[in-house]
C-alpha atoms as a PDB file:
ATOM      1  CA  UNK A   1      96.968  58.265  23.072  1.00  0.00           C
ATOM      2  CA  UNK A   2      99.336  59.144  26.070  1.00  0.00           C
ATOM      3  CA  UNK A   3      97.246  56.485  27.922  1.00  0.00           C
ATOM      4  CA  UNK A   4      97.718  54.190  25.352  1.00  0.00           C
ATOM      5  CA  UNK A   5     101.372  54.503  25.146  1.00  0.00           C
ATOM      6  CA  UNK A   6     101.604  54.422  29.211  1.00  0.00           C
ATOM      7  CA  UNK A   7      99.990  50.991  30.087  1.00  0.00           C
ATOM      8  CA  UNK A   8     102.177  49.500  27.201  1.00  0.00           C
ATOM      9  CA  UNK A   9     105.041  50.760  28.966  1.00  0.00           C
ATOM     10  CA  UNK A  10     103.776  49.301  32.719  1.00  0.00           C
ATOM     11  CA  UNK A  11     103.545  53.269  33.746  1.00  0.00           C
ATOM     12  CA  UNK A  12      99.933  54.252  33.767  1.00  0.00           C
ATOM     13  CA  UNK A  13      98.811  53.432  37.305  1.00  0.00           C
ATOM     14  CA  UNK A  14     101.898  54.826  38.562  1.00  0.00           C
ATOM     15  CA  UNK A  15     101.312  57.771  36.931  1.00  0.00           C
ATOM     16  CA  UNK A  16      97.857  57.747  37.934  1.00  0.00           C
ATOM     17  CA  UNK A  17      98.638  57.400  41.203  1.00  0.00           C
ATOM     18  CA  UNK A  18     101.339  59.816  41.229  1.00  0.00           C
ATOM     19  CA  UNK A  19      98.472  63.010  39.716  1.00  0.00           C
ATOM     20  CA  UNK A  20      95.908  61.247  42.802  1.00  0.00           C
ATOM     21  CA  UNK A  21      98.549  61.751  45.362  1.00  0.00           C
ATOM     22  CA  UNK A  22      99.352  65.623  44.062  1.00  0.00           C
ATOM     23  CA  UNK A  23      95.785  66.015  43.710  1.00  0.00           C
ATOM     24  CA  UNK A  24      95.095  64.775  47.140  1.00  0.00           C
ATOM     25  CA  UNK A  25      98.203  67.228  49.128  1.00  0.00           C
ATOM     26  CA  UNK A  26      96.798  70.272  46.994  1.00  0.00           C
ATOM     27  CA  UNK A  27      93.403  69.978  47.388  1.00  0.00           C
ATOM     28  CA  UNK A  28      93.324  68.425  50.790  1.00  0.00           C
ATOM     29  CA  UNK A  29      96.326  68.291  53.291  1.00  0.00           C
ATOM     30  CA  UNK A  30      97.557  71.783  52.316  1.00  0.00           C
ATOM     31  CA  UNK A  31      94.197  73.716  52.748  1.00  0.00           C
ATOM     32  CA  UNK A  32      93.268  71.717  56.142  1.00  0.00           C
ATOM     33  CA  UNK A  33      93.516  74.351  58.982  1.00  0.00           C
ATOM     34  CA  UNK A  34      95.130  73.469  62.377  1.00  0.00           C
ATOM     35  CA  UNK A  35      91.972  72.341  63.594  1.00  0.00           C
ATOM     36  CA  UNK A  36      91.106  69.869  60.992  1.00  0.00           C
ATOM     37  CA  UNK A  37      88.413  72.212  59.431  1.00  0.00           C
ATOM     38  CA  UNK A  38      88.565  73.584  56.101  1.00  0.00           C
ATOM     39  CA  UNK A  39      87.872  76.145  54.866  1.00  0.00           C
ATOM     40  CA  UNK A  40      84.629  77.190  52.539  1.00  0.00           C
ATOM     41  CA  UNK A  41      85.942  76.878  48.519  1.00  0.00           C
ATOM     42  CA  UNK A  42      85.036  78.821  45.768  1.00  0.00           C
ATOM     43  CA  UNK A  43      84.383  76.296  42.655  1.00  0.00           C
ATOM     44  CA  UNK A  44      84.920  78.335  39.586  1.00  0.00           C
ATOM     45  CA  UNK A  45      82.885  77.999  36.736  1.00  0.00           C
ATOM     46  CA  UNK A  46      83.784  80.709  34.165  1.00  0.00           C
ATOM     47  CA  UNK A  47      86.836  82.394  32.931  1.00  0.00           C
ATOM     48  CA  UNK A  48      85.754  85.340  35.132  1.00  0.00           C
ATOM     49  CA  UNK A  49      86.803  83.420  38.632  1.00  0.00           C
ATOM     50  CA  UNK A  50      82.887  83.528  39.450  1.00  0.00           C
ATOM     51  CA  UNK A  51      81.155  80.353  40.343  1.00  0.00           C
ATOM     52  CA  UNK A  52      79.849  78.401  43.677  1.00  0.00           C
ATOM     53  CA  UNK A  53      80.728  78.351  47.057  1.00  0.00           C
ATOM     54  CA  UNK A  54      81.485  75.162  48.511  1.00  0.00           C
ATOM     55  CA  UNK A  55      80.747  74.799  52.504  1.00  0.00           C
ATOM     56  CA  UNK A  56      83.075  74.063  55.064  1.00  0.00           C
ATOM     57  CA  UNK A  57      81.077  71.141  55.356  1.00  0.00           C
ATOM     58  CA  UNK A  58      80.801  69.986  52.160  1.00  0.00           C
ATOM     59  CA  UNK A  59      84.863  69.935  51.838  1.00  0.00           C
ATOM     60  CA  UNK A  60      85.243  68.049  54.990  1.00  0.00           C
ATOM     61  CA  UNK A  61      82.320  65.568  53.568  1.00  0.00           C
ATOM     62  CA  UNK A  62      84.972  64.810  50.648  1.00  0.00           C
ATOM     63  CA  UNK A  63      87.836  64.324  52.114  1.00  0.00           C
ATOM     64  CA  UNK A  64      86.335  62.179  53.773  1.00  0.00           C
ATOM     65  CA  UNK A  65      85.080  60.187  51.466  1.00  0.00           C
ATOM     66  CA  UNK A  66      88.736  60.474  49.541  1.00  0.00           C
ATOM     67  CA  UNK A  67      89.977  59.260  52.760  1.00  0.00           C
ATOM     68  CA  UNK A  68      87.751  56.291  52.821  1.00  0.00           C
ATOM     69  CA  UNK A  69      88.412  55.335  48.937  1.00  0.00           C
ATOM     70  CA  UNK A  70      92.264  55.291  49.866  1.00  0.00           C
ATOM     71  CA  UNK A  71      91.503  53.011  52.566  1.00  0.00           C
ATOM     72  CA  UNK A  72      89.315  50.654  50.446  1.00  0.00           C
ATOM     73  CA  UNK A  73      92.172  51.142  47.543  1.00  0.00           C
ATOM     74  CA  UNK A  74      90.205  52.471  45.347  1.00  0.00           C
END
C-alpha cells in the first residue's frame, strides 16, 4: 500500500534510492577497514544472534558486485 501511494505521488524511486544509498554507507563504506578489507560478518539467523559467518572474502565479493550494479544503474 505505501508503494502504491508513493509512485502516485512521483516519490518511490527516490525513496528507493534514498533506503539503497543508507543501505549501501551501513553495510559497506562504514565497515571497510583502512585497507580496503572487510571484515568477516556474522549473518544472523535467529532471535538468539546465532547464525553464519560470512568471509572476508565473501563481503568484499559483494561490494563489489554492489559497486558494479551502481555503475551499470541498476
Amino acid at each position: 500500500m505505501v508503494e502504491e501511494v508513493l509512485k502516485k505521488i512521483g516519490l518511490y524511486d527516490k525513496v528507493v534510492q534514498s533506503l539503497a544509498e543508507k543501505v549501501g554507507d551501513i553495510t559497506f563504506m562504514e565497515a571497510q577497514l583502512k585497507d580496503g578489507s572487510f571484515r568477516d560478518f556474522l549473518y544472523p539467523l535467529k532471535e538468539d544472534g546465532s547464525g553464519v559467518v560470512l568471509s572476508s572474502i565473501e563481503i568484499t565479493s559483494e561490494f563489489s558486485f554492489e559497486l558494479t550494479e551502481i555503475a551499470r544503474g541498476g
